[in-house]
Protein backbone atom coordinates (compact mmCIF):
# COMPACT_ATOMS: atom_id res chain seq x y z
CA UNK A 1 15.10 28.45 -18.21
CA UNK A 2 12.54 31.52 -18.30
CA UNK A 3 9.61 29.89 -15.50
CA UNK A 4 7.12 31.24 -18.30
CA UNK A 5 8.73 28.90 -20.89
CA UNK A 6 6.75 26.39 -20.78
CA UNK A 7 3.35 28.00 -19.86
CA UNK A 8 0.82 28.03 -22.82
CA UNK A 9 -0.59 31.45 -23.32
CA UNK A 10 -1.99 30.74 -26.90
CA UNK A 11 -3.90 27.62 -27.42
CA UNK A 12 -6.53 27.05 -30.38
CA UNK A 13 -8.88 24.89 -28.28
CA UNK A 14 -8.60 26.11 -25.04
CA UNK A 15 -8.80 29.85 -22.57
CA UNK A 16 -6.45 29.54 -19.41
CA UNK A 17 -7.85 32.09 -16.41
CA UNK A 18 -4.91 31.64 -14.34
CA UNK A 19 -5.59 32.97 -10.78
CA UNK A 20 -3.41 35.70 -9.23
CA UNK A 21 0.49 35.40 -9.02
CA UNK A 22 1.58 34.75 -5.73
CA UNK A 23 4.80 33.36 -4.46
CA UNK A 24 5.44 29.47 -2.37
CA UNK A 25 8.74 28.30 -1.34
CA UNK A 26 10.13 25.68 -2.74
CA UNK A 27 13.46 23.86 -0.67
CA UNK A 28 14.22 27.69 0.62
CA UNK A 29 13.93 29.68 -2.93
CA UNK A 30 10.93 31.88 -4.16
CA UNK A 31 9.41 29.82 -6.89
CA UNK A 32 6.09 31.85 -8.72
CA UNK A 33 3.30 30.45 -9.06
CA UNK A 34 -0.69 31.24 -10.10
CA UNK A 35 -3.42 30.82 -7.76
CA UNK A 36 -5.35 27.53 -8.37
CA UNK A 37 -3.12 25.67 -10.09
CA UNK A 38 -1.40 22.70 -8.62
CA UNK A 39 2.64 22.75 -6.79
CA UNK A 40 3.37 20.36 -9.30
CA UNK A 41 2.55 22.74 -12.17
CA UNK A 42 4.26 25.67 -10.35
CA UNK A 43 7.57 23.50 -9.98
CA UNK A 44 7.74 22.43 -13.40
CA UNK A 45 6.97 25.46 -14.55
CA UNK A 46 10.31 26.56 -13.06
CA UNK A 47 12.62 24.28 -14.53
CA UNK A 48 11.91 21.71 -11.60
CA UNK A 49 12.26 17.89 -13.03
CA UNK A 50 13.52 15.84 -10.29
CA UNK A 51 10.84 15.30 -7.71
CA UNK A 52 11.98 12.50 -5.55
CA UNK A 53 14.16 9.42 -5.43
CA UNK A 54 13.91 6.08 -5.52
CA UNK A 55 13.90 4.56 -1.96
CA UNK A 56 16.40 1.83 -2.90
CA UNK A 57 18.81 2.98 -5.51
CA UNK A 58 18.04 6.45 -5.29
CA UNK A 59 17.12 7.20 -8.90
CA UNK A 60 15.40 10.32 -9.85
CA UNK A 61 12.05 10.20 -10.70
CA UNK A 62 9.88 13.06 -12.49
CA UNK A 63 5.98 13.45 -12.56
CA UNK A 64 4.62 11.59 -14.56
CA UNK A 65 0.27 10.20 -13.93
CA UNK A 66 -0.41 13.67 -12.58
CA UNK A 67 -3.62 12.24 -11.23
CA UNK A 68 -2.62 11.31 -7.62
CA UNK A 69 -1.90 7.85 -8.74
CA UNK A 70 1.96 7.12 -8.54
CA UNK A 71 4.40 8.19 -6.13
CA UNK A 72 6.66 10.01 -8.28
CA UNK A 73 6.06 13.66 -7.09
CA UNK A 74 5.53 13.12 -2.82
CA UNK A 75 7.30 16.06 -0.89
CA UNK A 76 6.89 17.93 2.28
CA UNK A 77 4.23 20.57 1.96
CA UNK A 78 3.91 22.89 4.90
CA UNK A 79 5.36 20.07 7.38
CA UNK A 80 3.18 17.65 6.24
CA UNK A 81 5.17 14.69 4.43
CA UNK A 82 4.41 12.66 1.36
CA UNK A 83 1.67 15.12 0.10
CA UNK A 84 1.19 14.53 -3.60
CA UNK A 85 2.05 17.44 -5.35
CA UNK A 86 0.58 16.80 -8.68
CA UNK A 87 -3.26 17.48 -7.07
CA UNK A 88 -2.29 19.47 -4.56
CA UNK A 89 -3.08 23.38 -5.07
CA UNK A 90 -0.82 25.95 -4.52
CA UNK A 91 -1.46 28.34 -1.74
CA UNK A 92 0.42 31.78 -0.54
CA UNK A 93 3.36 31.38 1.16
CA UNK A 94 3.17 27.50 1.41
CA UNK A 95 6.37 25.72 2.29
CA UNK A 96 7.41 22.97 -0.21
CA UNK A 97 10.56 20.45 0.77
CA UNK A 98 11.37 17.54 -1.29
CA UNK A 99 12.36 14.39 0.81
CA UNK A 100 14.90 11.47 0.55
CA UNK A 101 17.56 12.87 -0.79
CA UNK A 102 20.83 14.28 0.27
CA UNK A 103 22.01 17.19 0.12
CA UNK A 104 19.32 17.66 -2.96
CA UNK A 105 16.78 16.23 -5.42
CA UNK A 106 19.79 17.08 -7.97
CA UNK A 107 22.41 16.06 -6.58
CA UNK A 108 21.56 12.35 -4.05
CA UNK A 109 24.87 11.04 -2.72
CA UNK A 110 22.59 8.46 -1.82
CA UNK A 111 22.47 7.63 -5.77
CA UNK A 112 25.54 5.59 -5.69
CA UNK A 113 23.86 2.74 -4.92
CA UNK A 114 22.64 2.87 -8.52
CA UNK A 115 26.10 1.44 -9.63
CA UNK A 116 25.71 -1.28 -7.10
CA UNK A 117 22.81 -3.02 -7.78
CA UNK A 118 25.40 -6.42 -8.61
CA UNK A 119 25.82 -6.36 -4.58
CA UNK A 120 21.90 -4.61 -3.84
CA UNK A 121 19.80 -7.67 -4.78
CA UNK A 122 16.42 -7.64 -4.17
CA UNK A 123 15.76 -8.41 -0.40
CA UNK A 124 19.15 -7.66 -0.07
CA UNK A 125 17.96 -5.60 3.40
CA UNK A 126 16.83 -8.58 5.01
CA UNK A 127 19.64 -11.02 5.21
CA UNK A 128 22.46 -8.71 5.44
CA UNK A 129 24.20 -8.18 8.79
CA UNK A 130 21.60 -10.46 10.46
CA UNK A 131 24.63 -11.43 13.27
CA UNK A 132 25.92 -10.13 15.05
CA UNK A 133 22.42 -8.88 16.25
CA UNK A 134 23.67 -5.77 17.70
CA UNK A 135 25.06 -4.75 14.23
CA UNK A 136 21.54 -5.22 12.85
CA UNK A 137 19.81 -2.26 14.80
CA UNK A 138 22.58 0.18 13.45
CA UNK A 139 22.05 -1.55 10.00
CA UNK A 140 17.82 -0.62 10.92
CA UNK A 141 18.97 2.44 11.06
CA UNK A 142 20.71 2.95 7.69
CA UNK A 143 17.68 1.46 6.03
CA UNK A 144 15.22 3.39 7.17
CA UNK A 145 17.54 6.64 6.50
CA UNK A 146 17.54 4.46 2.84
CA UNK A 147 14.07 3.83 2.42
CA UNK A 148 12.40 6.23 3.96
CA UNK A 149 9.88 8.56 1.85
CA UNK A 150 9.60 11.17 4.76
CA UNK A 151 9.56 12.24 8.49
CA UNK A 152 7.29 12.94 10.64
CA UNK A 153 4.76 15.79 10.79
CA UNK A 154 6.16 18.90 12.19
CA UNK A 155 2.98 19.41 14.45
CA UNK A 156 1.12 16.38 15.67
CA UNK A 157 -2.14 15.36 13.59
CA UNK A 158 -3.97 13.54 16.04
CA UNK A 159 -7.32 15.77 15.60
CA UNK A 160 -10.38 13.41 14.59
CA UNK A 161 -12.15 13.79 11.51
CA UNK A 162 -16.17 14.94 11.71
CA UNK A 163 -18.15 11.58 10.82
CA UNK A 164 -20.59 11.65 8.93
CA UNK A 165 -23.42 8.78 8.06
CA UNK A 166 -26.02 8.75 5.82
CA UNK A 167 -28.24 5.78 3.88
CA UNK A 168 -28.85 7.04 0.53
CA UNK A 169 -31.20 4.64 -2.17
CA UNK A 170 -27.98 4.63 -4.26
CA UNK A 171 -24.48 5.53 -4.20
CA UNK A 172 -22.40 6.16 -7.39
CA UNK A 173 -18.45 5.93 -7.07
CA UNK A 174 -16.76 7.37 -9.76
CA UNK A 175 -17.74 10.45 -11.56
CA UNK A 176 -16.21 9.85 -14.94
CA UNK A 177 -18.36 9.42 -17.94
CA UNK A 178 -20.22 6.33 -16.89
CA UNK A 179 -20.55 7.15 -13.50
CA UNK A 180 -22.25 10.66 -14.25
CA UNK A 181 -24.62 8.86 -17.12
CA UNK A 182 -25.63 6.28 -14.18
CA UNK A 183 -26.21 9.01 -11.91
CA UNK A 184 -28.18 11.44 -14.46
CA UNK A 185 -30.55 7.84 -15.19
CA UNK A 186 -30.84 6.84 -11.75
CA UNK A 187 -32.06 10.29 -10.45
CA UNK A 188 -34.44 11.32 -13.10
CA UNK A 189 -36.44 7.75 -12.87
CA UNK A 190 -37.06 9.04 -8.93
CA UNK A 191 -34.16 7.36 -7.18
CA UNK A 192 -32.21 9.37 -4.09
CA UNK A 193 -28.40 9.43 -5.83
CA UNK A 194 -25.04 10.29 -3.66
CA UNK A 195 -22.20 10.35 -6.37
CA UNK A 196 -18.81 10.16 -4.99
CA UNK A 197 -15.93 11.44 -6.70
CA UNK A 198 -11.80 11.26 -5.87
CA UNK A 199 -11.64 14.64 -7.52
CA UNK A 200 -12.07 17.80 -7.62
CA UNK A 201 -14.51 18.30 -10.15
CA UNK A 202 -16.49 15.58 -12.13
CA UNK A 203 -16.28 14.12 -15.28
CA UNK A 204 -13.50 12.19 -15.71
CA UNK A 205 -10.13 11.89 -18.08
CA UNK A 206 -12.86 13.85 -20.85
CA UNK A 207 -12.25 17.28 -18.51
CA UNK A 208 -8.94 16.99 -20.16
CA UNK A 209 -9.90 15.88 -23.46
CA UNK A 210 -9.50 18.85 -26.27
CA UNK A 211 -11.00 15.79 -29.05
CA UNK A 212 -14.48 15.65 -30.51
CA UNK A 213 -16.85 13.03 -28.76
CA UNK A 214 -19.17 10.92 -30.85
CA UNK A 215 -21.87 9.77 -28.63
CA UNK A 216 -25.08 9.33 -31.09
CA UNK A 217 -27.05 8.60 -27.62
CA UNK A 218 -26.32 12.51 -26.93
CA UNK A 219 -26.97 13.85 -30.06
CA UNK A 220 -24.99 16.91 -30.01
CA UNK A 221 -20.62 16.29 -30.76
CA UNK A 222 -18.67 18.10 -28.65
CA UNK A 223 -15.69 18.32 -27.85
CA UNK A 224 -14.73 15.98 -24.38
CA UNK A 225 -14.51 19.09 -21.91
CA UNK A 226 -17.38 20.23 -23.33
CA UNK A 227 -19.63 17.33 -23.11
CA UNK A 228 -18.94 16.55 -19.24
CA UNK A 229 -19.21 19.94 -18.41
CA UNK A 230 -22.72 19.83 -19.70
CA UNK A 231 -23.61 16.10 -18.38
CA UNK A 232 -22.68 17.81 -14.90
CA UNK A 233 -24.69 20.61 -15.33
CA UNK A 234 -27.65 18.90 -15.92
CA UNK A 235 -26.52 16.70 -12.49
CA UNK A 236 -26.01 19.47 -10.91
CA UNK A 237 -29.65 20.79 -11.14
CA UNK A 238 -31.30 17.55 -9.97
CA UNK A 239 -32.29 18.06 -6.31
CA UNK A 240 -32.16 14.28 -5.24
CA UNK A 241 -28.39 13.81 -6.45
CA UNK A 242 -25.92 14.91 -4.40
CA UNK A 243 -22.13 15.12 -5.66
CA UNK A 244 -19.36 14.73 -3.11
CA UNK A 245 -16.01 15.45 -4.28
CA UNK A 246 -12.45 14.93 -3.22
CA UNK A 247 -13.81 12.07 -1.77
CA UNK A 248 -12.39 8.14 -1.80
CA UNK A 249 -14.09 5.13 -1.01
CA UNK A 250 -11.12 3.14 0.12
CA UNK A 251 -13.45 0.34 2.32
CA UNK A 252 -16.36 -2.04 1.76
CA UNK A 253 -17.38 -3.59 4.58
CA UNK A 254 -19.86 -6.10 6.55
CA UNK A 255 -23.58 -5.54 6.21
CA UNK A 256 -23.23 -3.38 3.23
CA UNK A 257 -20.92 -0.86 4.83
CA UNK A 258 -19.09 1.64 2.25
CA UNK A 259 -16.28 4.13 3.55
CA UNK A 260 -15.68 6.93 2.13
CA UNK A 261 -12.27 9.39 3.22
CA UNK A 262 -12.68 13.07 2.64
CA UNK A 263 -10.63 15.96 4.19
CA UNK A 264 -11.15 16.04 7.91
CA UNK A 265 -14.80 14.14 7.22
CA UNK A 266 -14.85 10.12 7.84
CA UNK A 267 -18.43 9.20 5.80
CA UNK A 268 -19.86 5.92 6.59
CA UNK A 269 -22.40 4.88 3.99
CA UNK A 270 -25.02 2.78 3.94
CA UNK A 271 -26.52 2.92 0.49
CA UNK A 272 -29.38 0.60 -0.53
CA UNK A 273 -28.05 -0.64 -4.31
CA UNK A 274 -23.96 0.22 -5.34
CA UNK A 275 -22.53 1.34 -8.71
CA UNK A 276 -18.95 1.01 -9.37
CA UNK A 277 -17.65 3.39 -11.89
CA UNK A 278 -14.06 3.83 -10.99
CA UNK A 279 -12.49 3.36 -14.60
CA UNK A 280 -9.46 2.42 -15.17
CA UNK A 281 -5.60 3.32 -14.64
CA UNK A 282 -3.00 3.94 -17.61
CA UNK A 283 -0.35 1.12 -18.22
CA UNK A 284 3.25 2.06 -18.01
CA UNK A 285 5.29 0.13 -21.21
CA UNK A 286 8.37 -1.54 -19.99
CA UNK A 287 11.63 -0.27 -20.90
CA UNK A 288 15.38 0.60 -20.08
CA UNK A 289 15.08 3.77 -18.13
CA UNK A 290 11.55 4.10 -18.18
CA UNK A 291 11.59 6.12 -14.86
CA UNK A 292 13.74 8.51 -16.23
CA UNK A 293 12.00 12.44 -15.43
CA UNK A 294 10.43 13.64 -19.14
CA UNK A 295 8.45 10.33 -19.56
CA UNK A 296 4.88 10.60 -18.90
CA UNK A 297 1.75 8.70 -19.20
CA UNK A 298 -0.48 10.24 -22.00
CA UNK A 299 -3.37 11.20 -19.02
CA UNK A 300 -0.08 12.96 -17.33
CA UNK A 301 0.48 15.16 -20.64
CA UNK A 302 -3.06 15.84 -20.88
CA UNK A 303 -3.51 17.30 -17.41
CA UNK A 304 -0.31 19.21 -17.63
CA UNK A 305 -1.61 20.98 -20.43
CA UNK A 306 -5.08 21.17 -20.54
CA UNK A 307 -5.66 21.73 -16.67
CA UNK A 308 -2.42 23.40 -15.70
CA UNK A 309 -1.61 24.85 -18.83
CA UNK A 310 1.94 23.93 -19.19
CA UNK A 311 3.62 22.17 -22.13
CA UNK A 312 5.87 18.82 -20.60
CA UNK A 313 8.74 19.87 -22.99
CA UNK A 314 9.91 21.36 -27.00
CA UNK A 315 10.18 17.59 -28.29
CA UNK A 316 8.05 14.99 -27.71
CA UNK A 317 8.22 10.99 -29.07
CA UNK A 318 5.28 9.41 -28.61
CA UNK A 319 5.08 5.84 -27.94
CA UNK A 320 1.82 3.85 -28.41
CA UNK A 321 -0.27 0.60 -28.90
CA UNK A 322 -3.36 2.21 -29.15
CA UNK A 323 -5.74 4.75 -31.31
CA UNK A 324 -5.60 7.08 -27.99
CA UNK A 325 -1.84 7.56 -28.94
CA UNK A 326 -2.70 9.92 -32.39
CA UNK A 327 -5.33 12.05 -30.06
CA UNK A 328 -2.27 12.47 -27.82
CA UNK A 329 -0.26 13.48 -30.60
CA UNK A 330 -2.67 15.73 -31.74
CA UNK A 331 -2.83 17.43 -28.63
CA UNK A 332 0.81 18.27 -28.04
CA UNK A 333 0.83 19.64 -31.71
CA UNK A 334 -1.83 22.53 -30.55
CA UNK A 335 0.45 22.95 -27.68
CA UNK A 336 3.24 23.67 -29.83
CA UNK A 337 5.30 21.06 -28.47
CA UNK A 338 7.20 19.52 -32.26
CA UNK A 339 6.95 15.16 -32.67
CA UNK A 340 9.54 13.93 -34.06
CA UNK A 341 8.05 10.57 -34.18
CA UNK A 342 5.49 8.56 -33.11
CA UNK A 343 6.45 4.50 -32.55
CA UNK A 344 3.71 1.90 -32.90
CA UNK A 345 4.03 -1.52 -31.33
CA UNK A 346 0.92 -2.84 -33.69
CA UNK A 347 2.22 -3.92 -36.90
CA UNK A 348 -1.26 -3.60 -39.01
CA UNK A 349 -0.80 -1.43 -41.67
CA UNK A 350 -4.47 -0.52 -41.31
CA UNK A 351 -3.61 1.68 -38.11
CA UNK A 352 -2.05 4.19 -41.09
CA UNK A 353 -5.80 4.23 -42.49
CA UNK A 354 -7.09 5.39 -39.04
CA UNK A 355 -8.67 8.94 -38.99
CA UNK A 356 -6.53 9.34 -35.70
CA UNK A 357 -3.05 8.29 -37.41
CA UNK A 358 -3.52 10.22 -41.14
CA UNK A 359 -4.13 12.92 -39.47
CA UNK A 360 -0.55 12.75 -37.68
CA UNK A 361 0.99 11.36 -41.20
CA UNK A 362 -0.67 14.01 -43.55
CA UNK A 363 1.86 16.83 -40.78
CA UNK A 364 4.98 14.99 -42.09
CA UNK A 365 5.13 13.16 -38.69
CA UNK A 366 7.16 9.64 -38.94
CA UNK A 367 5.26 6.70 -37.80
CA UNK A 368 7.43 3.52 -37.27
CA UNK A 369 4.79 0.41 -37.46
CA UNK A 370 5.95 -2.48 -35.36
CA UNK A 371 8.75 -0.79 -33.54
CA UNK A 372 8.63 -0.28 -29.52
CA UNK A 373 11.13 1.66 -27.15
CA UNK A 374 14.38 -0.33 -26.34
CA UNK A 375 15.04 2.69 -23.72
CA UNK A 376 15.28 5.87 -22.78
CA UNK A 377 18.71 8.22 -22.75
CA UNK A 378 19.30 10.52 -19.96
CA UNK A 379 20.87 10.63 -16.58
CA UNK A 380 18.96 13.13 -14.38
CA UNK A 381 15.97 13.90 -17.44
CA UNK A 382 15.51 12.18 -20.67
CA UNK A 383 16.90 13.49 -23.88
CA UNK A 384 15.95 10.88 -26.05
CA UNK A 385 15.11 7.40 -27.01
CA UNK A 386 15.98 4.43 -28.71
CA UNK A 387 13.29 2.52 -30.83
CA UNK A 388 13.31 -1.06 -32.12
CA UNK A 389 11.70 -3.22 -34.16
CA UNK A 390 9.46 -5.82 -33.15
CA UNK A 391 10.08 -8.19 -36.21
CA UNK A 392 13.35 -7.47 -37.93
CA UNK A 393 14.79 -8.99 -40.93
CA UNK A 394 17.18 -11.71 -40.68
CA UNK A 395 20.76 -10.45 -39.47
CA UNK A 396 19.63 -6.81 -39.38
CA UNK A 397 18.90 -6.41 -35.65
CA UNK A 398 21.55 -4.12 -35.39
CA UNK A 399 19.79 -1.96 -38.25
CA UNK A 400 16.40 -1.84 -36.96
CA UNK A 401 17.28 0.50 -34.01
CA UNK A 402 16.58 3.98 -34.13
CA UNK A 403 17.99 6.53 -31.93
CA UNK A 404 15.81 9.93 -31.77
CA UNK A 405 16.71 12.97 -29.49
CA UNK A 406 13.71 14.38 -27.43
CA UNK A 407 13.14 15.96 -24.08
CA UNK A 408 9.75 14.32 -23.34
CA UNK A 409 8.21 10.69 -24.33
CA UNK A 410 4.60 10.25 -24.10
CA UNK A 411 3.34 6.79 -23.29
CA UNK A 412 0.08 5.39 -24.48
CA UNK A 413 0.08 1.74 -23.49
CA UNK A 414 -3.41 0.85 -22.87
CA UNK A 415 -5.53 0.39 -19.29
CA UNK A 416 -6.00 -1.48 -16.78
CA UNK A 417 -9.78 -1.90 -14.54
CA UNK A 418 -9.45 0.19 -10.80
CA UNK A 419 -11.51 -2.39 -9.89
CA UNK A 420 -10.41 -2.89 -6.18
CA UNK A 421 -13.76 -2.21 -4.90
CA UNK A 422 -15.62 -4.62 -6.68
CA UNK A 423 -12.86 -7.48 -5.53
CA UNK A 424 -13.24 -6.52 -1.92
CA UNK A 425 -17.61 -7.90 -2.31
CA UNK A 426 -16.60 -10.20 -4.83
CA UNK A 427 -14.71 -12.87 -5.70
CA UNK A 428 -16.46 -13.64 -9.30
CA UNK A 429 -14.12 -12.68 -12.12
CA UNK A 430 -11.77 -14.00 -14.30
CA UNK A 431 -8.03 -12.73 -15.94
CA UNK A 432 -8.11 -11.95 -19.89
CA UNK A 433 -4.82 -11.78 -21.62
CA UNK A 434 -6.33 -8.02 -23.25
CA UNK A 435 -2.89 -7.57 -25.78
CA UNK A 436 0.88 -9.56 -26.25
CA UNK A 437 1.69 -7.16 -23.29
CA UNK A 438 -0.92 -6.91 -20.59
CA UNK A 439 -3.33 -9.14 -18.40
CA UNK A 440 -6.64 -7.74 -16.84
CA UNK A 441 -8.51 -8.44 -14.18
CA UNK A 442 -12.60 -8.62 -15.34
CA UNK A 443 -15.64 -8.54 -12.73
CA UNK A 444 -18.38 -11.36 -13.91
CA UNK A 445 -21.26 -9.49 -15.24
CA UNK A 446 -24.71 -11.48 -14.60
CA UNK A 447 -27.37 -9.50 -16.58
CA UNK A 448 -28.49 -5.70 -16.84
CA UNK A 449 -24.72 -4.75 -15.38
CA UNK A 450 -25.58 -6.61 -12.39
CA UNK A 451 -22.43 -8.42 -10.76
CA UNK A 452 -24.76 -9.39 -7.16
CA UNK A 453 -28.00 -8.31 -5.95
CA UNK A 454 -28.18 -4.97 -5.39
CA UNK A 455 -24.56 -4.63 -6.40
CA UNK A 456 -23.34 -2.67 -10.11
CA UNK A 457 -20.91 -1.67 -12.46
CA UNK A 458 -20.27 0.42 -15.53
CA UNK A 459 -17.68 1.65 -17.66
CA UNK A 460 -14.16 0.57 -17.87
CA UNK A 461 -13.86 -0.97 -13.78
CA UNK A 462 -15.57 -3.51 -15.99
CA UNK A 463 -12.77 -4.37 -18.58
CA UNK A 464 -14.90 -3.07 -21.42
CA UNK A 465 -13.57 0.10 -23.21
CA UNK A 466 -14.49 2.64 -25.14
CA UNK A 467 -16.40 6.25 -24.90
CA UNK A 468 -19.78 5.04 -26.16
CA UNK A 469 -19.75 1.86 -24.57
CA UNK A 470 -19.40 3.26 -20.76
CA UNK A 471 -21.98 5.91 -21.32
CA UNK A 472 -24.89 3.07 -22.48
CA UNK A 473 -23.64 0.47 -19.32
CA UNK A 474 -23.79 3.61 -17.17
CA UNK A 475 -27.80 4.22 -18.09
CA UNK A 476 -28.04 0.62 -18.29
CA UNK A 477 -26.67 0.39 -14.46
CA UNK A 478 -28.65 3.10 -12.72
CA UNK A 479 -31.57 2.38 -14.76
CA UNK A 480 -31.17 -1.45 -13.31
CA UNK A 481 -31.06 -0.16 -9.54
CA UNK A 482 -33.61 2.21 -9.90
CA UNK A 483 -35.96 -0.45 -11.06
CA UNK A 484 -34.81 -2.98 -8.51
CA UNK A 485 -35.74 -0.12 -5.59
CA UNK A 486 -39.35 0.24 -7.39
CA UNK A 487 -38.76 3.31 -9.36
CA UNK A 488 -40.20 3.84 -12.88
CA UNK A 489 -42.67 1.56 -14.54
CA UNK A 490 -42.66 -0.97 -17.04
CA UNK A 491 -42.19 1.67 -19.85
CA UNK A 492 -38.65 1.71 -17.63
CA UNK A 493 -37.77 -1.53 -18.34
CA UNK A 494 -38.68 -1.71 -22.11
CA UNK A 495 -36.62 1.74 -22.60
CA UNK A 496 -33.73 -0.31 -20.46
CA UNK A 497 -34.11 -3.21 -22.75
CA UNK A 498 -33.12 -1.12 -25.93
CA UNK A 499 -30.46 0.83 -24.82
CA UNK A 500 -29.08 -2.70 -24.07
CA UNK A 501 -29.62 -3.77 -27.35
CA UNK A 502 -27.87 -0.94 -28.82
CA UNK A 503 -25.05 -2.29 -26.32
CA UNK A 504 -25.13 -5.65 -27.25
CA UNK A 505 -24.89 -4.47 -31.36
CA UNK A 506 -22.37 -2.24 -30.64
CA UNK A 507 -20.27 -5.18 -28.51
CA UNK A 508 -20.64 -7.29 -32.24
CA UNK A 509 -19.41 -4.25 -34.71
C-alpha cells in the first residue's frame, strides 16, 4: 500500500499544514512520517494495523479511541514501554518497538492460545499448577512472558518531577465545551481561574468536529472547530485564567487537596471552589469480533481525520444508536471514504425524518432501522460485517442477516460520564438505565450545578447531554462559584437565574 494512500490532501472543510517530512523507526524499518503529527498516524499511514496483542489470547488489536483512552496502540517508544502512540508526537529519528508479541505484531505464535480458550478459562492462571510449588515459579514465569504489556525502561527513570503548588480561587478540569464556558464566566465576573486540561490544546471532541454548531447563547453558527477555537481565544486573552495543558488530575485528596500529573511537573492544588468538566467517554457496542483492527469508535475516526489527516479505510459501515452516527457519516463522505451502509439499533421510523439521517438517505446510502452488528469478519483486520435484526418476523431469523464487505466499521454507541473525580469527594449519585444497552453512573445535583459546598459540575461528567445543554451548566457553574467567593453583584445572580431558566425549558422540550 502507497504510505500516502490514505492521507487526505483534498478536503472541502478542512486545510492540513503538515510539518516537515522526517523519518522514525518503526520495529527496525524507515517508516515516513510529518512533523507534528502523532506515531499512531505515521504507522497507519504506512499500512500498519496491528498494534499490539491481547495479553491473554494474544489477539490483535488496532487503534481504535485515538484519545489516550484504551490500550489498544501501547508500544516501546525510544526505550520507554507502554507509551500510547495515538497522542504521542512523532519526533526525528525516534525509535518505535511494538511489545508482546513474538516474533511480530503480524505474525504472534503466542496467538494460539486463541483456539484454546475451552482449556484458558477465565482465572485459569491462578489455579493451574498450584503443586507442586516449585512448578508454580516456572509457571510465574510463563505468565508474565503471557501477560506482560512491556519491559523495563532501557535507562532508569528515577529523576523526580519539579513540584509545583499553587491555591488558585477556582480550578476548572476539563477544557471541553463546558469547561471553557465555566472558565470564560468565572473569570470575567473577577474570579482567579486555573483550567486544567489532559490535552494538548483545548476545546474538546468540537476541535474535531467539521459540523455546524447551534448555540443561540453564542449567536454566531459555526462550524465545531471553529467555535472552540474562538471560545479559547477569548480565554486566552483574560489575564486571571491560566490554561495548563497536557495535564491530568488523577487525585483528590484530604483537606481539599487536587493532584494534578504533567510531564516532569507534580502540581499540588489547592483551589478554593472545584468544577468538574471532564465529559464523557464513547461506549464500545458488543459484538463477535469487536476487537478486530478497522473498528473504531466514531471520536477515533474523527481524530484520524480531522487532526491527523488520514482516512481509517475505502469502506466504511457505520453502526449507530444515536443522531451523532449521521454527523459521522457525513464526515467520512468529505473524506472520500464510500458507506455502504449505515445500521440503526433504534427502530423509530422518525430517525429517517432527522436532518442528520436524510441527509445520508437523500446520497443513496442504505439505512437498516432496527438492525445491530451480529459481528465482525476478519482475522488479522476486518473486512466486513454481519448485521441483524433486532425484531424479525416469525421463522425468518435466518433472513434478517445481512452480510456487507468493508474495511472499516465506525461505532457510535452512545457515552458514558468520566466522572471518577467527582466519586472520589462524593458518594451522592445514583445509576440510570440511559438506553436497552447501557447503565450510567449520575452525580446528585443540589441547585445552581452545585453537588457540595464549594464543589461543581457541568457538562456531560454530569449524565446530561447535548451541545447546548453543557455550554448553559458551564456559565451556570462558574457563575455559581464566582458568586459563592463574593464576585459580581446581585445583577450576577439575576443574570444566573435566567440562563438557568433557559436550562430548565430546554431540559422540558
Amino acid at each position: 500500500m502507497n504510505s500516502e494512500s490514505l492521507r487526505i490532501f483534498d478536503h472541502p472543510v478542512l486545510t492540513f499544514n503538515r510539518g516537515p517530512k522526517i523519518n522514525i523507526v518503526y520495529n527496525n524499518r524507515l517508516i515516513a512520517a510529518y512533523e507534528g503529527e502523532t506515531i499512531a498516524a505515521a504507522l497507519y499511514a504506512s499500512g500498519i494495523r496491528i498494534f499490539s496483542r491481547s495479553f491473554k489470547y494474544h489477539r490483535p488489536r488496532g487503534i481504535s479511541c485515538l484519545s489516550g483512552h484504551c490500550s489498544n496502540c501501547l508500544m516501546r517508544v525510544n526505550g520507554i514501554p507502554n507509551v500510547r502512540t495515538c497522542v504521542e508526537p512523532v519526533r526525528p529519528g525516534m525509535r518505535v518497538e511494538s511489545q508482546n508479541a513474538w516474533p511480530s505484531l503480524e505474525v504472534d505464535l503466542a496467538s494460539i492460545a486463541g483456539y484454546l480458550g475451552f482449556l484458558i478459562r477465565p482465572g485459569f492462571q491462578y489455579k493451574r499448577f498450584i503443586r507442586p510449588r516449585w512448578f508454580y515459579h516456572i509457571w510465574e514465569r510463563f505468565l508474565r512472558k503471557m501477560a506482560g504489556i512491556g519491559k523495563l525502561a532501557d535507562e532508569s527513570l528515577d529523576h523526580k518531577p519539579r513540584t509545583i503548588e499553587i491555591e488558585p480561587e477556582i480550578v476548572v478540569v476539563g477544557g471541553g465545551l463546558a469547561g471553557m464556558s465555566a472558565a470564560l464566566s468565572a473569570s470575567k465576573a473577577g474570579a482567579n481561574v486555573v483550567l486544567i486540561e489532559r490535552e494538548s490544546n483545548i476545546g474538546g471532541k468540537l476541535r474535531f468536529q467539521t459540523q455546524y454548531i447551534d448555540i443561540p447563547e453564542l449567536q454566531d453558527r459555526k462550524r465545531g472547530f471553529s467555535l472552540v477555537s474562538k471560545i479559547a481565544h477569548d480565554l486566552e486573552l483574560l489575564s486571571n485564567c491560566r490554561i495548563v495543558k497536557d495535564a491530568t488530575a488523577f487525585g483528590w485528596y484530604d483537606e481539599g487537596l487536587l493532584a494534578v500529573v504533567r510531564p516532569g511537573e507534580l502540581w499540588r492544588i489547592r483551589p478554593h471552589c472545584v468544577i468538574i468538566c471532564t465529559g464523557s467517554y464513547e461506549y464500545p457496542t458488543v459484538f463477535e469480533n469487536n476487537d478486530l483492527p478497522g473498528i473504531f469508535l466514531s471520536g477515533g475516526v474523527q481524530r484520524l481525520m480531522h487532526r491527523d489527516g488520514i482516512r481509517p479505510g475505502n469502506r466504511a459501515v457505520v453502526i449507530t444508536n444515536d443522531d451523532e452516527g449521521y454527523s459521522v457519516a457525513k464526515q467520512l463522505l468529505e473524506a472520500g471514504v464510500s458507506i455502504p451502509a449505515v445500521a440503526d439499533s433504534r427502530r423509530d421510523e422518525e430517525v429517517i425524518a432527522s436532518y442528520g439521517a436524510k441527509k445520508i438517505s437523500d446520497r443513496g446510502i442504505p439505512i437498516y432501522l432496527g438492525y445491530a452488528v451480529k459481528s465482525a469478519v476478519g482475522r488479522g483486520a476486518v473486512r466486513g460485517v454481519i448485521i441483524r435484526s433486532l425484531n424479525p418476523p416469525k421463522g425468518k431469523k435466518n433472513h434478517s442477516k445481512i452480510k456487507i464487505p468493508c474495511d472499516t466499521v465506525c461505532i457510535s454507541g452512545g457515552r458514558a460520564p468520566a466522572d471518577e473525580l467527582i466519586f472520589q469527594r462524593t458518594c451522592q449519585g445514583s445509576y440510570v438505565l440511559e438506553s436497552p444497552f447501557q447503565m450510567i453512573r449520575k452525580p446528585e445535583i443540589v441547585k445552581h450545578m452545585e453537588i457540595e459546598k464549594d464543589f461543581y459540575a457541568a457538562g456531560e461528567v454530569t449524565g446530561s447531554f447535548g451541545l447546548r445543554r453543557a455550554y448553559l451548566q458551564g456559565k451556570i457553574a462558574g457563575l455559581s462559584a464566582a458568586i459563592t467567593l463574593n464576585h459580581g453583584s446581585e445583577d450576577l445572580k439575576k443574570h444566573r437565574d435566567d440562563i438557568e431558566a433557559k436550562l430548565a425549558n430546554l431540559s422540558r422540550s
